[in-house]
N, C-alpha and C. Protein backbone atom coordinates (compact mmCIF):
# COMPACT_ATOMS: atom_id res chain seq x y z
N UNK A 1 -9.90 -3.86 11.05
CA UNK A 1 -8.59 -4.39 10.73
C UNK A 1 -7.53 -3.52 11.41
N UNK A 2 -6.44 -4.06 11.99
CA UNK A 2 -5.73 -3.56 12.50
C UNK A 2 -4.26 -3.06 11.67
N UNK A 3 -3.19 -2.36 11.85
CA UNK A 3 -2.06 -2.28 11.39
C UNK A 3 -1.19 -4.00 11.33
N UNK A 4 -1.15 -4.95 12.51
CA UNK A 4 -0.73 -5.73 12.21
C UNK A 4 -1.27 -7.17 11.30
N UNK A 5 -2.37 -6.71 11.52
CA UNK A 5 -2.91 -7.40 10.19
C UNK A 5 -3.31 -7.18 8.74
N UNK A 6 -3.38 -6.05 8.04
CA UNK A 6 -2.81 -5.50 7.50
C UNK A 6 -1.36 -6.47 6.93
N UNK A 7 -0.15 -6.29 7.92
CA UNK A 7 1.11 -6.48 7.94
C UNK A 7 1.08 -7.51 7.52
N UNK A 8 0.31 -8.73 8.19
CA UNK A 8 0.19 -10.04 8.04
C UNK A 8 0.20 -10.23 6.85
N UNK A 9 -1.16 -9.65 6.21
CA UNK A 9 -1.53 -9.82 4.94
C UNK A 9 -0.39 -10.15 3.73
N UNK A 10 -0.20 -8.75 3.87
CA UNK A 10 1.20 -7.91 2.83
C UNK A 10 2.42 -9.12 2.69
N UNK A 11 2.62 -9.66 3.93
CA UNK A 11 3.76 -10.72 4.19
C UNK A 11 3.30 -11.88 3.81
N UNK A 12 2.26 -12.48 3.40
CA UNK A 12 1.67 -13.58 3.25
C UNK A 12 2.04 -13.40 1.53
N UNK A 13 2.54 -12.39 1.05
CA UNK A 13 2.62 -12.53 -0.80
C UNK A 13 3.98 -13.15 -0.76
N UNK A 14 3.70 -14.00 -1.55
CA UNK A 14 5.00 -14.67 -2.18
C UNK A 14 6.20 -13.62 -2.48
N UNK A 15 7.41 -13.56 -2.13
CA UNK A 15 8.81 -12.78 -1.98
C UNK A 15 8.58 -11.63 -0.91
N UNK A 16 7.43 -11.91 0.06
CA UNK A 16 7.42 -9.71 0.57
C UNK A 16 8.22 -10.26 1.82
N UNK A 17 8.72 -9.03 1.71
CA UNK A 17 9.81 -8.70 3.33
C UNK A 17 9.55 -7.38 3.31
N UNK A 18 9.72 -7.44 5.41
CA UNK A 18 9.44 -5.79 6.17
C UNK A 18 10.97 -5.20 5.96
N UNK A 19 10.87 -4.04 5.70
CA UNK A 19 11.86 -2.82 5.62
C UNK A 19 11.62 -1.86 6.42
N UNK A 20 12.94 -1.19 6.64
CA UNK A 20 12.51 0.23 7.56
C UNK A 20 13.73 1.26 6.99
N UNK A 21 13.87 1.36 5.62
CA UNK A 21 14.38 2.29 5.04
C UNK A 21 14.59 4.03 5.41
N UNK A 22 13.40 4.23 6.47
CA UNK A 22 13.59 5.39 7.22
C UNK A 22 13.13 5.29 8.54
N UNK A 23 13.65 6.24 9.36
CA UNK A 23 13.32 5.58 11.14
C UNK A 23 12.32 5.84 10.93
N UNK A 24 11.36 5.19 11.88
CA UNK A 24 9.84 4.94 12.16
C UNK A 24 8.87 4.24 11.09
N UNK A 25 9.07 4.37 10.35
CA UNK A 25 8.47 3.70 9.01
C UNK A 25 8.66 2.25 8.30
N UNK A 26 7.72 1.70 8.19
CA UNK A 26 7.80 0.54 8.04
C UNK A 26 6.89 0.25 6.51
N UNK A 27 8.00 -0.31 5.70
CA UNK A 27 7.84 -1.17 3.97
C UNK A 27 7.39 -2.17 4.02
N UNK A 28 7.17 -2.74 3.28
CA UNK A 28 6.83 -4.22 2.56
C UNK A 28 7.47 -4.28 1.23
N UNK A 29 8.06 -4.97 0.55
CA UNK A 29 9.13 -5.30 -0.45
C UNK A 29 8.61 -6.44 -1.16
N UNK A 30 8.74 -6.53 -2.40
CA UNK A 30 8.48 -7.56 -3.29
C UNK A 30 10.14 -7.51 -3.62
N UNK A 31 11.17 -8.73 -3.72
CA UNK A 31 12.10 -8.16 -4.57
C UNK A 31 12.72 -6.54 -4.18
N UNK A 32 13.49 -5.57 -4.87
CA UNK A 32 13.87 -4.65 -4.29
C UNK A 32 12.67 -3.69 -4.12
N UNK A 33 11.62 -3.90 -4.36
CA UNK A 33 10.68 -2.60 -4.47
C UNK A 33 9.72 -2.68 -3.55
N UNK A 34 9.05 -1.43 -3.23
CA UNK A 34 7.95 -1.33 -2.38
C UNK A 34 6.80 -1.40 -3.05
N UNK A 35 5.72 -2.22 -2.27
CA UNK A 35 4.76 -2.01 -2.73
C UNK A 35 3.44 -1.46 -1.94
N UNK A 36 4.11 -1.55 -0.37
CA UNK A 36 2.96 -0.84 1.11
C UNK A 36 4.25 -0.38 1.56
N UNK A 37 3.14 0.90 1.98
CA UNK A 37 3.83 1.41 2.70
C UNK A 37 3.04 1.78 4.25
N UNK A 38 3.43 1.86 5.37
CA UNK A 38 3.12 1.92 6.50
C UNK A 38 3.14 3.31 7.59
N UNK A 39 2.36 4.24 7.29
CA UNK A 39 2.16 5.40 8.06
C UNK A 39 2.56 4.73 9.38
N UNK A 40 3.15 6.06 10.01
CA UNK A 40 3.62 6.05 11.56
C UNK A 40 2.63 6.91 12.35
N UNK A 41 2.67 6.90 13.18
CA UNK A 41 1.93 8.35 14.29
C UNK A 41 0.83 7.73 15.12
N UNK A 42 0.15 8.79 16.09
CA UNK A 42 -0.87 8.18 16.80
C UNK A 42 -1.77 7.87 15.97
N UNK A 43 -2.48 6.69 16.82
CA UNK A 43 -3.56 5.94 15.88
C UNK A 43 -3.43 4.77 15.43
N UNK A 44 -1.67 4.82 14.46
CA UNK A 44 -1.66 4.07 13.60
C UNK A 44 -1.68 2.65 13.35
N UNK A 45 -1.85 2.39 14.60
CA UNK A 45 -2.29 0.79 15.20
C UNK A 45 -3.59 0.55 14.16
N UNK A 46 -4.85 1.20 14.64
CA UNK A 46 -5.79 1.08 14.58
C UNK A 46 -6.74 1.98 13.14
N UNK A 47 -6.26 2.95 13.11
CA UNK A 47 -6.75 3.77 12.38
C UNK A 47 -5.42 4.87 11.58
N UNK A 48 -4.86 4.03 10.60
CA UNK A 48 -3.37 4.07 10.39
C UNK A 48 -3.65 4.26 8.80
N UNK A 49 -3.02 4.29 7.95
CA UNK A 49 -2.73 4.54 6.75
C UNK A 49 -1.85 3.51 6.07
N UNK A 50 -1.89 3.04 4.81
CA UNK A 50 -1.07 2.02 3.74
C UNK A 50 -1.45 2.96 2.76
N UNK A 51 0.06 2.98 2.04
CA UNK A 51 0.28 3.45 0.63
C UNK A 51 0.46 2.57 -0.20
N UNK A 52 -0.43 2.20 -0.97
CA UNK A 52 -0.35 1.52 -2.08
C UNK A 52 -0.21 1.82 -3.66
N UNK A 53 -0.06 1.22 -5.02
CA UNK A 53 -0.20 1.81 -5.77
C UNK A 53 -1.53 1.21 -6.58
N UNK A 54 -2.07 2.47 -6.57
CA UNK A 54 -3.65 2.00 -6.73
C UNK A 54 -3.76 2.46 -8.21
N UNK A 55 -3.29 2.44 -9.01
CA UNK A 55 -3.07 1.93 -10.62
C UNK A 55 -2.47 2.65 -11.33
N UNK A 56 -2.10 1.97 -12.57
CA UNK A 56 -1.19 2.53 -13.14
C UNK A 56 -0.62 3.79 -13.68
N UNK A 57 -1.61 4.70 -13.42
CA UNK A 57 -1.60 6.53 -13.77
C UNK A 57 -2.86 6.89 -12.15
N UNK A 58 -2.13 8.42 -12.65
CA UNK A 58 -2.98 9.35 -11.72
C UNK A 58 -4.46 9.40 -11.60
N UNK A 59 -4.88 9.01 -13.39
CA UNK A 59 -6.11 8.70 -13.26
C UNK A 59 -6.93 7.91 -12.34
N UNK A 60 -6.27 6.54 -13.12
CA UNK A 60 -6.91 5.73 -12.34
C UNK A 60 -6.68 5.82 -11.00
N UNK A 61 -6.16 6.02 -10.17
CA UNK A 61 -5.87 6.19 -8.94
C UNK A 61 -6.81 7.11 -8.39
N UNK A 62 -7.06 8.24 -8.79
CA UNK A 62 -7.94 8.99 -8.65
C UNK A 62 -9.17 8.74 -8.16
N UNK A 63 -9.85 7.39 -9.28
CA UNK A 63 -11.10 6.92 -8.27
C UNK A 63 -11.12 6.32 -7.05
N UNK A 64 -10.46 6.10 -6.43
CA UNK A 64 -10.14 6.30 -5.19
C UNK A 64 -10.35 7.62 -4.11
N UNK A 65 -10.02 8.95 -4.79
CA UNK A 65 -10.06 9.69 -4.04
C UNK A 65 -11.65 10.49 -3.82
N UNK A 66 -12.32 10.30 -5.58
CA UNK A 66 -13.53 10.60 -5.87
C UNK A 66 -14.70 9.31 -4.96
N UNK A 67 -14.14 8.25 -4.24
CA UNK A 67 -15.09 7.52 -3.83
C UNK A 67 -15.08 7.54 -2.19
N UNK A 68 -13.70 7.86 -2.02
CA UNK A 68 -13.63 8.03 -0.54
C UNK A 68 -12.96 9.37 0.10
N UNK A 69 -13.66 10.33 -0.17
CA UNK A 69 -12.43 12.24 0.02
C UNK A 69 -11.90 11.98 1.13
N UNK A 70 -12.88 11.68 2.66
CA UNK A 70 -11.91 11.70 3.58
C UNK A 70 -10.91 10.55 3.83
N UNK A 71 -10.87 9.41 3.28
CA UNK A 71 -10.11 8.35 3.88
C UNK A 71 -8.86 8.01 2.86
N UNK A 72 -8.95 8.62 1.54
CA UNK A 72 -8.14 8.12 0.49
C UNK A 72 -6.81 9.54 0.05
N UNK A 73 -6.19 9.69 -0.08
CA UNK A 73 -5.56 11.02 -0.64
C UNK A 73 -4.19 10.61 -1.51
N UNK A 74 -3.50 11.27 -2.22
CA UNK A 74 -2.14 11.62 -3.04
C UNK A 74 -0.91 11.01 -2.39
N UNK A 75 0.01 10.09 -2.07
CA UNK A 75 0.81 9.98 -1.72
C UNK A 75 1.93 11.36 -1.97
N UNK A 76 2.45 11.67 -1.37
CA UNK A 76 3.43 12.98 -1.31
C UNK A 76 5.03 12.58 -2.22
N UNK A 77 4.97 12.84 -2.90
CA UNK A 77 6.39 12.90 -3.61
C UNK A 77 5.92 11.72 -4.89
N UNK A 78 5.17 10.69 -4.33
CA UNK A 78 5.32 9.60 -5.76
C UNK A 78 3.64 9.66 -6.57
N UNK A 79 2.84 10.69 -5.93
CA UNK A 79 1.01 10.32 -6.00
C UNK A 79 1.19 10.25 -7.60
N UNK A 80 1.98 11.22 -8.25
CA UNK A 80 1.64 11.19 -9.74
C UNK A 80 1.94 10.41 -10.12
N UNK A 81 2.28 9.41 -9.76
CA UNK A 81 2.89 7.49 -10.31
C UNK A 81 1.22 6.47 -9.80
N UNK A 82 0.43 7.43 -9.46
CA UNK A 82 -0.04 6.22 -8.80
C UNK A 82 -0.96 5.75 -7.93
N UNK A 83 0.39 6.71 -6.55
CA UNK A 83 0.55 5.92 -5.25
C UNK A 83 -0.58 7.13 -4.35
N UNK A 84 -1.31 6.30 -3.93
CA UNK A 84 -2.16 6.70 -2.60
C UNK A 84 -1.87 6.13 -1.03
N UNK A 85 -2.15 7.30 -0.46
CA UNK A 85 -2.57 7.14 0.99
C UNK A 85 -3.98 6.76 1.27
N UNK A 86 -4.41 5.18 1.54
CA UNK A 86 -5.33 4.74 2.24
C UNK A 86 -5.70 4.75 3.69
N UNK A 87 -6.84 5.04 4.34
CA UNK A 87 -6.51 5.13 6.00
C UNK A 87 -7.18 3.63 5.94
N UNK A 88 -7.19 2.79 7.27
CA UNK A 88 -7.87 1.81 7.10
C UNK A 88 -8.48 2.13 8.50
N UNK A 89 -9.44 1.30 8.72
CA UNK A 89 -10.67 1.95 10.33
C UNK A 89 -11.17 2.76 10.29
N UNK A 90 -11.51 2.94 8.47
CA UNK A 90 -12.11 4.20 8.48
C UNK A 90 -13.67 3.65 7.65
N UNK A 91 -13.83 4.99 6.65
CA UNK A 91 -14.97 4.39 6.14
C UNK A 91 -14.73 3.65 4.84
N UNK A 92 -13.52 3.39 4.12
CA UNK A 92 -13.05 2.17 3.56
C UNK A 92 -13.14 0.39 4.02
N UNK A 93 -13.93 0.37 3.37
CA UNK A 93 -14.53 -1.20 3.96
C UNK A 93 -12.86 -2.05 3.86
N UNK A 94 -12.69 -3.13 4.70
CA UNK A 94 -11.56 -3.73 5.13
C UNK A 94 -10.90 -4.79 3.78
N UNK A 95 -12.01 -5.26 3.24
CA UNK A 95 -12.33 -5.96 2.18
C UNK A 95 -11.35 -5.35 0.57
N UNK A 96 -11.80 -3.98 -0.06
CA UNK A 96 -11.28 -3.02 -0.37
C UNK A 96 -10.29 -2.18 0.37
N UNK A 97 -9.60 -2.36 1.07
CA UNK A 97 -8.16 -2.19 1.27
C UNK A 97 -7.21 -3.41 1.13
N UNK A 98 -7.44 -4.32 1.29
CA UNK A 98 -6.90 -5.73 1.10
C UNK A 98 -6.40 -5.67 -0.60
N UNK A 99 -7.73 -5.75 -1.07
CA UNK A 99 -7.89 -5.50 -2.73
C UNK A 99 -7.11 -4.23 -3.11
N UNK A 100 -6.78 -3.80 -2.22
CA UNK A 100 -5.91 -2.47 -3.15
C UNK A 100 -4.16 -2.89 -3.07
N UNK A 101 -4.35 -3.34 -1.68
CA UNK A 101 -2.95 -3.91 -1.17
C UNK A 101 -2.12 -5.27 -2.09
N UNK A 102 -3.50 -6.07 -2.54
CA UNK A 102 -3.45 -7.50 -3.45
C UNK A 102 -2.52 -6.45 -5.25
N UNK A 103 -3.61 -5.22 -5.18
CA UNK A 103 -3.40 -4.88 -6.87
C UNK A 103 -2.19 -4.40 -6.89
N UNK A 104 -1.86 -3.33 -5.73
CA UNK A 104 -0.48 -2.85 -5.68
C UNK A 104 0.89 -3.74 -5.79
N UNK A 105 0.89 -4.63 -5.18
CA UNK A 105 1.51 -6.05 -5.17
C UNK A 105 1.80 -6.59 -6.54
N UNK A 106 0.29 -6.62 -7.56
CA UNK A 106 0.50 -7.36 -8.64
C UNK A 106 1.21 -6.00 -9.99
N UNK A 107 0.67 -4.67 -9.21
CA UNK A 107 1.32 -4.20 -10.15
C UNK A 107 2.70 -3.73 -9.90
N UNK A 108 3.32 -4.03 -9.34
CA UNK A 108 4.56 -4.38 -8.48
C UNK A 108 5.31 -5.37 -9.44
N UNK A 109 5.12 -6.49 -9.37
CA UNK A 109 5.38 -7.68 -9.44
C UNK A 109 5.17 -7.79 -10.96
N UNK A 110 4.54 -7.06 -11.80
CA UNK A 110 4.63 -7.26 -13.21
C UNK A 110 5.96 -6.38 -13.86
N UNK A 111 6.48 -5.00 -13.04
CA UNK A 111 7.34 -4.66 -13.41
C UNK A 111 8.80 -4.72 -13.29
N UNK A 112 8.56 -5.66 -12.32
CA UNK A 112 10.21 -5.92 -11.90
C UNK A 112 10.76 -7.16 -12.93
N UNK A 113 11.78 -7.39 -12.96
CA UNK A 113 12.58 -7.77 -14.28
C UNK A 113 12.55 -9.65 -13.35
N UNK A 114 12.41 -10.78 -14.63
CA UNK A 114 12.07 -11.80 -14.19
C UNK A 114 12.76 -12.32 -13.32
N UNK A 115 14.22 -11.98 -13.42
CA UNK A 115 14.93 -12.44 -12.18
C UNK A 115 14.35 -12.38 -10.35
N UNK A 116 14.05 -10.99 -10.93
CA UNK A 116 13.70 -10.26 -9.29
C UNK A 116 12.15 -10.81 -8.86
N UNK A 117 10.95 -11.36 -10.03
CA UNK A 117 10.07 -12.46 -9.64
C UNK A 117 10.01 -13.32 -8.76
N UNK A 118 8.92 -13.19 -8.08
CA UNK A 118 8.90 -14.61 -6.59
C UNK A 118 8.56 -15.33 -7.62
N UNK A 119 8.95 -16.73 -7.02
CA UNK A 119 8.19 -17.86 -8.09
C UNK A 119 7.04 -18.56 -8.08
């Protein structure tokens, strides 16, 4: 799987739009919030990184890191909410990054206030 598919994906959810809230970096948005986020740097075409929020505490998120050490890690500033760094082209099957990208989304989308709901 590539970075722009990936992208595809993310944009295919009902309300998501691309952001670039900081140079080089590229969001995905439900409503005002993020729910992917898009590592920059070499590689990242191909063998690139999405931050997702891979559940609702540190815990759970955690199995993530206990199933994959090299490909999964802590998002920097928000990990204790959550949020992980996924690499994808790695040894994370393509299948299970999708599914993390789908959960992050829904747990996204349950907390934003009904207004801000896609329909």
């Amino acid at each position: 799987m590539t970075k722009d598919e990936l992208l595809a994906h993310c944009l295919a959810k009902p309300g998501a739009w691309v952001d670039q809230p900081w140079e080089g970096d590229t969001v995905v948005k439900v409503g005002p919030k993020i729910f992917a986020f898009f590592g920059s740097g070499g590689g990242a075409e191909t063998h690139g990184s999405v931050g997702v929020k891979c559940g609702p505490n540190r815990d759970t998120a955690d199995e993530w890191l206990k199933r994959y050490p090299q490909d999964a890690s802590v998002m920097a500033y928000i990990g204790r909410s959550g949020w992980n760094d996924l690499r994808f082209g790695g040894a994370i099957p393509d299948d299970e990054v999708l599914e993390a990208v789908d959960e992050s989304y829904r747990l996204i989308v349950s907390k934003l206030p009904k207004k801000d709901r896609p329909a």
